[in-house]
PDB file of N, CA and C in Angstrom:
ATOM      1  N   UNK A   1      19.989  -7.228 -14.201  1.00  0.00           N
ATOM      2  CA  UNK A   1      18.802  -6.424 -14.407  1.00  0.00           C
ATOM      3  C   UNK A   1      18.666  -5.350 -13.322  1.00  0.00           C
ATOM      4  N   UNK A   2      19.020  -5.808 -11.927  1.00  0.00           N
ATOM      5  CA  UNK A   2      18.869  -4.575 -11.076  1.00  0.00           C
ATOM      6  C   UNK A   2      19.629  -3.532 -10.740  1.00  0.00           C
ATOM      7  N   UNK A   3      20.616  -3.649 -11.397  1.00  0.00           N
ATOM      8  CA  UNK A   3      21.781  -2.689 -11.872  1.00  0.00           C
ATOM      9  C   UNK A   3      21.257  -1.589 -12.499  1.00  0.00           C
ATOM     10  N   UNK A   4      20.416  -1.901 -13.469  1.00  0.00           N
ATOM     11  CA  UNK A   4      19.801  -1.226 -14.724  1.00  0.00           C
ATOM     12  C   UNK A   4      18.291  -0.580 -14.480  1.00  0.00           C
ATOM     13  N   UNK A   5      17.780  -0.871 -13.447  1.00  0.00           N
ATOM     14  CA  UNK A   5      16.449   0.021 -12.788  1.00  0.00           C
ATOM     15  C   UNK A   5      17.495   0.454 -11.192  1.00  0.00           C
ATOM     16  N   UNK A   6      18.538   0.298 -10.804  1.00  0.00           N
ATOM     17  CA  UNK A   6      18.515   1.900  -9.408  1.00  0.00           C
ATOM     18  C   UNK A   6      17.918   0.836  -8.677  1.00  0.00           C
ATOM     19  N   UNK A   7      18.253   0.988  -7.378  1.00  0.00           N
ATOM     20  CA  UNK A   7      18.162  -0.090  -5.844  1.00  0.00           C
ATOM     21  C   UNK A   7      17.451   0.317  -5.633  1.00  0.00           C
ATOM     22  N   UNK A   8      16.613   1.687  -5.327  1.00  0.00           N
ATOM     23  CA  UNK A   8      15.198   1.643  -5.348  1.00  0.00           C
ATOM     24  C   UNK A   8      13.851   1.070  -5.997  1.00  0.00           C
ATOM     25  N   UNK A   9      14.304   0.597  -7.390  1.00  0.00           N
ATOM     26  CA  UNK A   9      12.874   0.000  -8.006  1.00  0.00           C
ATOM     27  C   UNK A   9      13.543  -1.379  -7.759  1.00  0.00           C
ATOM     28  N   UNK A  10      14.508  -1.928  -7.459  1.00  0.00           N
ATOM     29  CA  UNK A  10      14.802  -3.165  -7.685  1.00  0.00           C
ATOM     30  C   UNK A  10      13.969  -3.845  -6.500  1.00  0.00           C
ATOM     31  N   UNK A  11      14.412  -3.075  -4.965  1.00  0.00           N
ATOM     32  CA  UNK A  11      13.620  -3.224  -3.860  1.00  0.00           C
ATOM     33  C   UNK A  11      11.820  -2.913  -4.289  1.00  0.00           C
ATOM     34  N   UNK A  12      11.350  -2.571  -5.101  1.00  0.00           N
ATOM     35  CA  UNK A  12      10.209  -2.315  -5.232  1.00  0.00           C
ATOM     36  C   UNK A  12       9.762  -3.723  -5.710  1.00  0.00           C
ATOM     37  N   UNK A  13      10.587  -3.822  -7.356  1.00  0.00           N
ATOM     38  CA  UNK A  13      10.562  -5.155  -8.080  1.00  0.00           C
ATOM     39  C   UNK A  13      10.330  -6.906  -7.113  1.00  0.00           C
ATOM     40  N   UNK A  14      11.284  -6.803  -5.796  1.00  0.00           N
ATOM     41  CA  UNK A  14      11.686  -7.668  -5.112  1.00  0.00           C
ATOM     42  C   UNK A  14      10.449  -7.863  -3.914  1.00  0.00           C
ATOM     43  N   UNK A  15       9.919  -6.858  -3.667  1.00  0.00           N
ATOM     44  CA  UNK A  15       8.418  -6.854  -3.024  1.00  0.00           C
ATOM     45  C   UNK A  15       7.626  -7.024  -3.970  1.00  0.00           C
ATOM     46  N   UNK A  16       7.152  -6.628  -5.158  1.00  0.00           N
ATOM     47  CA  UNK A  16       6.255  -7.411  -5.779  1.00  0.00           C
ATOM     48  C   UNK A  16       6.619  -8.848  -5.547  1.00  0.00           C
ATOM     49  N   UNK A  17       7.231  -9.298  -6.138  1.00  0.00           N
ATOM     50  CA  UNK A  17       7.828 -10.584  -6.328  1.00  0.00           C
ATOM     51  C   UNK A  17       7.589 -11.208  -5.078  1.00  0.00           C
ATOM     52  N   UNK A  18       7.967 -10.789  -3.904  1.00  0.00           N
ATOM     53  CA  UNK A  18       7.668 -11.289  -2.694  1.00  0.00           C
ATOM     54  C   UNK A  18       6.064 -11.469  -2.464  1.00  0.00           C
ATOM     55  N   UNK A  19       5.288 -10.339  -2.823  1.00  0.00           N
ATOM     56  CA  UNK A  19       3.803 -10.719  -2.457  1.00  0.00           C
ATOM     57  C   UNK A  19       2.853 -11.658  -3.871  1.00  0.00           C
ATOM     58  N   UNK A  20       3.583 -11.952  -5.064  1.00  0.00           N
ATOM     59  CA  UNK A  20       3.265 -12.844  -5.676  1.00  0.00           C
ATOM     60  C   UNK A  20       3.255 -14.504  -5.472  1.00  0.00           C
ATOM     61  N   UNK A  21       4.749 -14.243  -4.360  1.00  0.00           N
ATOM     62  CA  UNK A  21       4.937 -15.878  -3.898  1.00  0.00           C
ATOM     63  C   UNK A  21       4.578 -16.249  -3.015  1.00  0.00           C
ATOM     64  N   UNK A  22       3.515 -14.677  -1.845  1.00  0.00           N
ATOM     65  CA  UNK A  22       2.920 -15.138  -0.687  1.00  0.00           C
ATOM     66  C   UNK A  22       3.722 -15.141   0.541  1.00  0.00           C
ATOM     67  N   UNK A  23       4.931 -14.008   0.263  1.00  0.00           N
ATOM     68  CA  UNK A  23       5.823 -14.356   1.618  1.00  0.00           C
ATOM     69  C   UNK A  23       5.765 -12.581   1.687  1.00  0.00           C
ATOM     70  N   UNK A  24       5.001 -12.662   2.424  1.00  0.00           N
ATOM     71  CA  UNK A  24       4.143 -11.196   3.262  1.00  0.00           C
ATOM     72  C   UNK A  24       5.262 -10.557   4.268  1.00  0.00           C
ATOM     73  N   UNK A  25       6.148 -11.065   4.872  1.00  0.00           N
ATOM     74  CA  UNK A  25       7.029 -10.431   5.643  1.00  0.00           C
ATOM     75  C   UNK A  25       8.079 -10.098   4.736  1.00  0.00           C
ATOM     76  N   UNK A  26       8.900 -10.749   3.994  1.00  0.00           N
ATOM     77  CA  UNK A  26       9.623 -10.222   3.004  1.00  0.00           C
ATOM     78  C   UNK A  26       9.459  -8.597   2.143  1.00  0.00           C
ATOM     79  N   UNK A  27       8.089  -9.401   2.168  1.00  0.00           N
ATOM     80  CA  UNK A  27       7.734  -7.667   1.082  1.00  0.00           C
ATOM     81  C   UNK A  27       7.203  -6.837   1.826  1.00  0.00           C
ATOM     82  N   UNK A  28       7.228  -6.858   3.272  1.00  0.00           N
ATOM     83  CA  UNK A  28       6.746  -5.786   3.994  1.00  0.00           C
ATOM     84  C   UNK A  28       7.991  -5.044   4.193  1.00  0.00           C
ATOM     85  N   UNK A  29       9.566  -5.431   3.980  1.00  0.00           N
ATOM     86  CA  UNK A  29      10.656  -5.293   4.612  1.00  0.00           C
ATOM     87  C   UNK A  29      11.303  -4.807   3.172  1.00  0.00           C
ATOM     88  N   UNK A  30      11.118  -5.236   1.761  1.00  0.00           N
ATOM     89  CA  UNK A  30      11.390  -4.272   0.874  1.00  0.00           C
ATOM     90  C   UNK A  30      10.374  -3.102   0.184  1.00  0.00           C
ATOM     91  N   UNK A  31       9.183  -3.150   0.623  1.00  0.00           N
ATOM     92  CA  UNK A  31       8.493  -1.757   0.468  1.00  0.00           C
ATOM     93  C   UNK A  31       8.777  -0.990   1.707  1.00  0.00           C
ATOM     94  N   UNK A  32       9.291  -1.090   2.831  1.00  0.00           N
ATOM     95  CA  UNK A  32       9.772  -0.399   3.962  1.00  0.00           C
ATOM     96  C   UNK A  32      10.890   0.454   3.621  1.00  0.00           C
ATOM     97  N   UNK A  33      11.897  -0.734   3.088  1.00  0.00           N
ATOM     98  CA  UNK A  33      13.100  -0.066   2.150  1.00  0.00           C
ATOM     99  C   UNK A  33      12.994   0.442   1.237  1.00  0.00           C
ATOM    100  N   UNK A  34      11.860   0.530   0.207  1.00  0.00           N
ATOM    101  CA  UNK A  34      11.753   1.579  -0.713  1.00  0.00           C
ATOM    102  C   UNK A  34      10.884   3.015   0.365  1.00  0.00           C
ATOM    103  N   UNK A  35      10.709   2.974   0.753  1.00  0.00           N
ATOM    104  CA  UNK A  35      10.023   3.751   1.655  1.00  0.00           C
ATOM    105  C   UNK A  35      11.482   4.565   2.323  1.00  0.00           C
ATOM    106  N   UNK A  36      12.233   3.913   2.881  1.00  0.00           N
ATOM    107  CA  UNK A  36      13.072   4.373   3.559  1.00  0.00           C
ATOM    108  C   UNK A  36      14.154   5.299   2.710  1.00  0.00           C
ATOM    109  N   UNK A  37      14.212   4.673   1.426  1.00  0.00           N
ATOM    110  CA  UNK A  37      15.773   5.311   0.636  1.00  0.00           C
ATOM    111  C   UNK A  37      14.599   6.777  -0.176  1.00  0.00           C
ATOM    112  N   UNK A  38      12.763   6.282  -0.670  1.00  0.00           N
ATOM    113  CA  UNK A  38      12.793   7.266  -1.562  1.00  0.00           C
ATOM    114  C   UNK A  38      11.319   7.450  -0.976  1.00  0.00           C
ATOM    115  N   UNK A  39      10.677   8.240   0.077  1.00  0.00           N
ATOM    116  CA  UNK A  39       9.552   8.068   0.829  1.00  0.00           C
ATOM    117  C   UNK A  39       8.569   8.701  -0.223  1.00  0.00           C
ATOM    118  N   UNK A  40       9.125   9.182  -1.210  1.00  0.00           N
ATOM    119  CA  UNK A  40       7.879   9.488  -2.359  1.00  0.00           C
ATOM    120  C   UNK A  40       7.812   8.446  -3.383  1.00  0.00           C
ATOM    121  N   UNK A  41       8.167   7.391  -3.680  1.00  0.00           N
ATOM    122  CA  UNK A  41       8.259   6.416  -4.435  1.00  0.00           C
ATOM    123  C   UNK A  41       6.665   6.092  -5.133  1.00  0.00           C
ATOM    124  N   UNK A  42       6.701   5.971  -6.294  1.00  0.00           N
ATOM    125  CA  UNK A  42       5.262   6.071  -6.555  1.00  0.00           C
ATOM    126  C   UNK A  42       4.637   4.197  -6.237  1.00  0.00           C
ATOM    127  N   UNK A  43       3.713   4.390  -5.402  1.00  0.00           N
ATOM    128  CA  UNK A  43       3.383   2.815  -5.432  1.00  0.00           C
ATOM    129  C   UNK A  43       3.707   2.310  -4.284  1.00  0.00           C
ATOM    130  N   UNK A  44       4.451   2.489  -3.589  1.00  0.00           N
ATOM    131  CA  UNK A  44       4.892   1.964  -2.230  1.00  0.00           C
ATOM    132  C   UNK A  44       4.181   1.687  -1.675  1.00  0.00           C
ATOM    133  N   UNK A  45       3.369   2.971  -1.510  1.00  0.00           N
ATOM    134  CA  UNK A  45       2.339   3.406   0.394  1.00  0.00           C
ATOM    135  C   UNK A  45       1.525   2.277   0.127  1.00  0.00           C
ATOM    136  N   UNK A  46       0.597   2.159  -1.519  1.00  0.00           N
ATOM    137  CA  UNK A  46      -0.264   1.394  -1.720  1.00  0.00           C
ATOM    138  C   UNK A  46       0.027  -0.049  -1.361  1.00  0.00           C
ATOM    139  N   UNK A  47       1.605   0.250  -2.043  1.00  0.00           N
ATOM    140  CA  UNK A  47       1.949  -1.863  -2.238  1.00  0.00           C
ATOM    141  C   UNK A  47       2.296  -2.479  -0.067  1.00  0.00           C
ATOM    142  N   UNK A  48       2.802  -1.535   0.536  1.00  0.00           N
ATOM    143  CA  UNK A  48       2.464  -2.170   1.399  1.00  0.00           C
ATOM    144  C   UNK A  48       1.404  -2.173   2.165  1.00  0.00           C
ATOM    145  N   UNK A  49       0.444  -0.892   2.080  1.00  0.00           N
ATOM    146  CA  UNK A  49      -0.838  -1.085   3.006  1.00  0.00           C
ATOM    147  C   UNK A  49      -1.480  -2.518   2.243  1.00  0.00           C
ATOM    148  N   UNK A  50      -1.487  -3.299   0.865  1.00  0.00           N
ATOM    149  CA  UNK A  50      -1.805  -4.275   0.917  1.00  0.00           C
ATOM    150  C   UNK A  50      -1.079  -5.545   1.557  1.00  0.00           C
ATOM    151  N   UNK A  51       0.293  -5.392   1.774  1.00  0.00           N
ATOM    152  CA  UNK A  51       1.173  -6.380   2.286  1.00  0.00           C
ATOM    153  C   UNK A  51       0.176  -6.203   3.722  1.00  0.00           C
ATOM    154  N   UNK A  52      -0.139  -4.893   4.534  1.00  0.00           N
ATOM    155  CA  UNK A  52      -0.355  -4.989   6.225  1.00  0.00           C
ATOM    156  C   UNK A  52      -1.900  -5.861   6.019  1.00  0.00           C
ATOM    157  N   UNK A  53      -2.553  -5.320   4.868  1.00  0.00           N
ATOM    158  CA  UNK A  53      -3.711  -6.144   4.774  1.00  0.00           C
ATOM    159  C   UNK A  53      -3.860  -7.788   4.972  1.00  0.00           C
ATOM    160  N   UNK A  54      -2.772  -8.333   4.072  1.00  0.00           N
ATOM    161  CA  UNK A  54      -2.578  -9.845   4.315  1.00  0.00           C
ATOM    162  C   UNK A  54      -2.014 -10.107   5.493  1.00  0.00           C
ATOM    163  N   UNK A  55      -1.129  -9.460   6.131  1.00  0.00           N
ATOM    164  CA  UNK A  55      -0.904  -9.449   7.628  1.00  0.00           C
ATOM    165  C   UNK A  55      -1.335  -9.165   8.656  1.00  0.00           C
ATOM    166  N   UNK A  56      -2.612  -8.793   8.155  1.00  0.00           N
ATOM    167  CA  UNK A  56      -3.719  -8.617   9.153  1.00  0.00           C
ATOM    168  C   UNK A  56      -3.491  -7.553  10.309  1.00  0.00           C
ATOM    169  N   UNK A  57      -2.990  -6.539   9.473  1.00  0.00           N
ATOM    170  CA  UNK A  57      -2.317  -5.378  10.337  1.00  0.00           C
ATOM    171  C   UNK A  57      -2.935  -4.058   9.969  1.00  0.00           C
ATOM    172  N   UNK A  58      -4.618  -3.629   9.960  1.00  0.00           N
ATOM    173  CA  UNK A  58      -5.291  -3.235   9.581  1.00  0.00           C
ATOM    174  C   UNK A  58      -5.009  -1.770   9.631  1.00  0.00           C
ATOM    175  N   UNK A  59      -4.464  -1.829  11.375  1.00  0.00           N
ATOM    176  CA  UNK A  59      -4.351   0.202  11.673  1.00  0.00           C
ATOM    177  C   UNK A  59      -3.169   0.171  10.622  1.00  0.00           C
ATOM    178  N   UNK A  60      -2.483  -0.706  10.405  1.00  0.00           N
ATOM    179  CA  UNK A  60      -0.976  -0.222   9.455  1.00  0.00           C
ATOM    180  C   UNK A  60      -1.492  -0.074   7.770  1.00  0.00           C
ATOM    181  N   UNK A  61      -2.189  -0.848   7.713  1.00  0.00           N
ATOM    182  CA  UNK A  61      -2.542  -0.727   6.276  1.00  0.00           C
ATOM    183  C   UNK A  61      -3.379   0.621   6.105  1.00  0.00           C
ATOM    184  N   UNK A  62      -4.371   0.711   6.854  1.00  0.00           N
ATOM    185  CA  UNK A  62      -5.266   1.925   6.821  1.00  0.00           C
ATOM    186  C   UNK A  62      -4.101   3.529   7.013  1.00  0.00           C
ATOM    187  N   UNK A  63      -2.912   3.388   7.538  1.00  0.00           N
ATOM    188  CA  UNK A  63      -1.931   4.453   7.676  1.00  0.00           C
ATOM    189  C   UNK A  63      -1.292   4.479   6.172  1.00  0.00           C
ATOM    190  N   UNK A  64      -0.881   3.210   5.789  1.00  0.00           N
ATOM    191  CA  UNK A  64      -0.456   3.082   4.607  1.00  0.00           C
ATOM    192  C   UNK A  64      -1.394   3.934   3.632  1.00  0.00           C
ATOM    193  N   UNK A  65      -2.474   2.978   3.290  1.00  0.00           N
ATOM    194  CA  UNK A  65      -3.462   3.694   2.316  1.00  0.00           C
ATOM    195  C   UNK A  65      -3.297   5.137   2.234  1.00  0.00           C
ATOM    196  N   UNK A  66      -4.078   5.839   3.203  1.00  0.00           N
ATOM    197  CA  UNK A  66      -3.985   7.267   3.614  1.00  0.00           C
ATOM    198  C   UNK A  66      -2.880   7.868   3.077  1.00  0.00           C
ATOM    199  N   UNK A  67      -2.211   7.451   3.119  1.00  0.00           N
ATOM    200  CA  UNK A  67      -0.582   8.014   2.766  1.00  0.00           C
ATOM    201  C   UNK A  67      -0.705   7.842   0.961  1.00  0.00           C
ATOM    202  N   UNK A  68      -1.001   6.570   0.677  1.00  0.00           N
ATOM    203  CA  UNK A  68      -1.184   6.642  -0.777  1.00  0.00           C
ATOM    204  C   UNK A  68      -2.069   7.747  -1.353  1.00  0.00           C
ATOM    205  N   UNK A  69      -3.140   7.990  -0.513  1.00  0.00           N
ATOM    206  CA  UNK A  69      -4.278   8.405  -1.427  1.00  0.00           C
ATOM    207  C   UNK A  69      -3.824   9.904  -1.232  1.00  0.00           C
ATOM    208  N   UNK A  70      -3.047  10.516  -0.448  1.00  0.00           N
ATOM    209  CA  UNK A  70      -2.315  11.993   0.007  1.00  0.00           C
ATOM    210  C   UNK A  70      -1.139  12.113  -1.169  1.00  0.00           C
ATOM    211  N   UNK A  71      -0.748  11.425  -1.647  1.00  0.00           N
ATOM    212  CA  UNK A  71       0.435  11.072  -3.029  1.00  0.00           C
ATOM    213  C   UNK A  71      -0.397  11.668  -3.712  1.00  0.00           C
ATOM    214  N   UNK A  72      -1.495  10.448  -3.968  1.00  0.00           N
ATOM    215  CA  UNK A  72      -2.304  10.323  -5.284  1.00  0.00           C
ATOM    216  C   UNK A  72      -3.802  10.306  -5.101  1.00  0.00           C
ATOM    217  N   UNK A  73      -4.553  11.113  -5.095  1.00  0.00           N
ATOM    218  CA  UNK A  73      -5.616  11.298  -4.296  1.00  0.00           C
ATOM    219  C   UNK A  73      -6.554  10.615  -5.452  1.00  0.00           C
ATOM    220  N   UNK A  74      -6.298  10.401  -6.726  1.00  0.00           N
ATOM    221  CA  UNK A  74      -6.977   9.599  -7.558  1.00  0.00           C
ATOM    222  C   UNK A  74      -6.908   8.236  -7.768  1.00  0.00           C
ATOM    223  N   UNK A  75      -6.069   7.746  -6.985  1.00  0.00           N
ATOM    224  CA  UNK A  75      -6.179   6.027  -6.809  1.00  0.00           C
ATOM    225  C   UNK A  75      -7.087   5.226  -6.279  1.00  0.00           C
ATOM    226  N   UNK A  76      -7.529   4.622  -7.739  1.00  0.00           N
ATOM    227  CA  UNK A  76      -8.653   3.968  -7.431  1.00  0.00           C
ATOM    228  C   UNK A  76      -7.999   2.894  -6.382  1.00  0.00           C
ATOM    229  N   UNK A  77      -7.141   1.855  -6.883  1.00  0.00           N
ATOM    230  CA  UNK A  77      -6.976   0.849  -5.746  1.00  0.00           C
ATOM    231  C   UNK A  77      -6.580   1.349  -3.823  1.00  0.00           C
ATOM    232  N   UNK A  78      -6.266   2.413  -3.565  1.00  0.00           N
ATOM    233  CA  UNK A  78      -6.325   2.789  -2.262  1.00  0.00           C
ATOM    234  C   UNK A  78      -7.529   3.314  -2.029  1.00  0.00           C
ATOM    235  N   UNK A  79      -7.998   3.928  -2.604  1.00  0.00           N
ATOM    236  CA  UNK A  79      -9.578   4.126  -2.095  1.00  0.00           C
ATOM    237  C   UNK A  79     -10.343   2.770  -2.309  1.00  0.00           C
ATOM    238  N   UNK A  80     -10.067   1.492  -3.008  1.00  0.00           N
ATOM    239  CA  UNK A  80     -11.017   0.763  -3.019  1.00  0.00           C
ATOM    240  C   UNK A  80     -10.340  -0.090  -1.619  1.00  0.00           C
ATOM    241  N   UNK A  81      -9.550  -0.345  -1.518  1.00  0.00           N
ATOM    242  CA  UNK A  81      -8.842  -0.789  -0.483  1.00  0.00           C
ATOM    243  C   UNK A  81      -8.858  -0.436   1.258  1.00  0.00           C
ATOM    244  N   UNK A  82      -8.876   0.960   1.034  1.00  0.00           N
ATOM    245  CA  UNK A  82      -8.937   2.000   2.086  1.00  0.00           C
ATOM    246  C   UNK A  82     -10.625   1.772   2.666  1.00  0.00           C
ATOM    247  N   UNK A  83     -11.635   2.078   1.902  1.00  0.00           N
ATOM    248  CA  UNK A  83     -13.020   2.203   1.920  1.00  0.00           C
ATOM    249  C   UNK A  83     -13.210   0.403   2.453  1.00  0.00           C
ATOM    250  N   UNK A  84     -12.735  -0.554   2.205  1.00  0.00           N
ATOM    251  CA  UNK A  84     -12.985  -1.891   2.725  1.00  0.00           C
ATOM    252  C   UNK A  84     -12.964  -1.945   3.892  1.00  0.00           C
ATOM    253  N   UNK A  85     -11.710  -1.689   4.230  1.00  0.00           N
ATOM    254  CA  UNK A  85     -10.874  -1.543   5.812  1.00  0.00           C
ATOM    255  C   UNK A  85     -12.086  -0.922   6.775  1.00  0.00           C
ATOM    256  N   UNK A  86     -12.395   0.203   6.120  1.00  0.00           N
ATOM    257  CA  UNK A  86     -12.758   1.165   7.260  1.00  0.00           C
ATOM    258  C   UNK A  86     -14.230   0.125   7.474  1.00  0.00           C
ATOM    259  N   UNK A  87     -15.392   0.097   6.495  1.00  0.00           N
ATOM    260  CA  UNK A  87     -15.987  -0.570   6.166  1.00  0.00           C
ATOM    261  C   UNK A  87     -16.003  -1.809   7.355  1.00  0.00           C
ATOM    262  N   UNK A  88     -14.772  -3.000   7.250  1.00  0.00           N
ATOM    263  CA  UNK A  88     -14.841  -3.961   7.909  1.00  0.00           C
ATOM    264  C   UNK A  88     -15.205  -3.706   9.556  1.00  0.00           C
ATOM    265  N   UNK A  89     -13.963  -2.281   9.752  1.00  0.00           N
ATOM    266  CA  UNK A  89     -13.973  -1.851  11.364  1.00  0.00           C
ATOM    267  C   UNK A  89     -15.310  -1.049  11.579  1.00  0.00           C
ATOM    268  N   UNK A  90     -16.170  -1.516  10.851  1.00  0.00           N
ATOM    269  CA  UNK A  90     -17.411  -0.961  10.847  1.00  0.00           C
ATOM    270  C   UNK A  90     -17.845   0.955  11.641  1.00  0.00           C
ATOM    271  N   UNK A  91     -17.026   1.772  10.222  1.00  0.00           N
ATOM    272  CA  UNK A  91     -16.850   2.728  10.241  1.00  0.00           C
ATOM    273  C   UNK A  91     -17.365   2.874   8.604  1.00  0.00           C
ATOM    274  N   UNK A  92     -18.736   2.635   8.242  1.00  0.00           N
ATOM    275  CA  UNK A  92     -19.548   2.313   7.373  1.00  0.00           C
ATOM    276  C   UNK A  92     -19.414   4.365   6.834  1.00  0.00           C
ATOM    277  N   UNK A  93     -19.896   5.014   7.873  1.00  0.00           N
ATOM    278  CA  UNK A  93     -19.806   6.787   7.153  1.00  0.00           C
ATOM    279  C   UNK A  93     -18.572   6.699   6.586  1.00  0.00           C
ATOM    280  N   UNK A  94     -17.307   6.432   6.907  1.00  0.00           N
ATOM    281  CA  UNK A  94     -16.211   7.014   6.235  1.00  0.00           C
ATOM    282  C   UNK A  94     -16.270   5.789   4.864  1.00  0.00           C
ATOM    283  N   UNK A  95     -16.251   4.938   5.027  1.00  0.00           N
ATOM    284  CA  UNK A  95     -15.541   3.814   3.918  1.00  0.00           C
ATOM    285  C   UNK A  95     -16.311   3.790   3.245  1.00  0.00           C
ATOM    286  N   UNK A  96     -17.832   4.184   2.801  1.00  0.00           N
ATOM    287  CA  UNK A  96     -18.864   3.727   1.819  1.00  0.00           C
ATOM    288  C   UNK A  96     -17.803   5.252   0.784  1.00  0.00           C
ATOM    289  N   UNK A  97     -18.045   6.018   1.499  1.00  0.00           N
ATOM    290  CA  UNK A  97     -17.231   7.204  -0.064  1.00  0.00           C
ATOM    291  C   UNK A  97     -15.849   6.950  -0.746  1.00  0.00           C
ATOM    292  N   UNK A  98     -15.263   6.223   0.286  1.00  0.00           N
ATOM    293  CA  UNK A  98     -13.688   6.042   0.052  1.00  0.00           C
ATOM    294  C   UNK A  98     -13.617   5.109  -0.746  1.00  0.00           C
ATOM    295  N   UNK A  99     -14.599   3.735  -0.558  1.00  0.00           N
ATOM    296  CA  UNK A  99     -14.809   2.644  -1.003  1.00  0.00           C
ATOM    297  C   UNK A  99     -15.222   3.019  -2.598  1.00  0.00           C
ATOM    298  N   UNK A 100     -16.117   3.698  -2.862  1.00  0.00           N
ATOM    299  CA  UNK A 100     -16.820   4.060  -4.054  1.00  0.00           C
ATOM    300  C   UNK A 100     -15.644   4.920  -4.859  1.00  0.00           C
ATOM    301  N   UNK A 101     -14.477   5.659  -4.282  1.00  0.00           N
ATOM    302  CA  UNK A 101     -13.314   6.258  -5.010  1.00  0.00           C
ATOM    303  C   UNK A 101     -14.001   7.753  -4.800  1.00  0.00           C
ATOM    304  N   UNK A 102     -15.002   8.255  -4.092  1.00  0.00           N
ATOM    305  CA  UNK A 102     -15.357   9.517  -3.817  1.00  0.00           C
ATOM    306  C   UNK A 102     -14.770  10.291  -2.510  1.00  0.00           C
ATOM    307  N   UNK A 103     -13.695  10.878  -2.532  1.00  0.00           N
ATOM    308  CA  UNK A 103     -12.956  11.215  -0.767  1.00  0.00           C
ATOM    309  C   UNK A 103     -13.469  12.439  -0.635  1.00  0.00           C
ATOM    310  N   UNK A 104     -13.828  12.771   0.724  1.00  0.00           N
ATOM    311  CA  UNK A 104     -14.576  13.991   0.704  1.00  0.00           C
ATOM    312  C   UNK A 104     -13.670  15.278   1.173  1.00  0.00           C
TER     313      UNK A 104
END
């Protein structure tokens, strides 16, 4: 099968898969590698700023996000994601708009 989607989505495929089974370092290390071979990859920035999220790696996830929402400035899940973060680090002005999917 990974012959047939290109080593870039396979590494994409293989980080999902990794953050379905809960092994957070794995899939931080193949969305890195999709990152690395195709840094516009659609989905990446997002799929690991949630991997840094479960890793409790907040400035990384919040770099991540950012990066997603600069791709795709209409993503709801990085702005809902993004707007939490900031939110938690109690930076309530920025994350209530980001949070709501409104970026200013």
């Amino acid at each position: 099968m990974f012959e047939t989607v290109g080593p870039v989505r396979a590494q994409f495929l293989i980080g999902k898969a990794n953050v379905e089974a809960l092994v957070f370092p794995q899939a931080e290390e193949s969305f890195s590698e999709v990152l690395r071979l195709d840094p516009d990859f659609p989905g990446a920035h997002l799929e690991l700023g949630k991997v840094y999220i479960s890793l409790r790696r907040n400035d990384d996830a919040m770099r991540e996000l950012e990066l997603a929402l600069e791709a795709n400035p209409g993503d709801g899940d990085a702005s809902y994601f993004l707007g939490s973060l900031l939110v938690q680090e109690s930076r309530e002005a920025e994350g209530f708009p980001t949070w709501s999917g409104r970026q200013s």
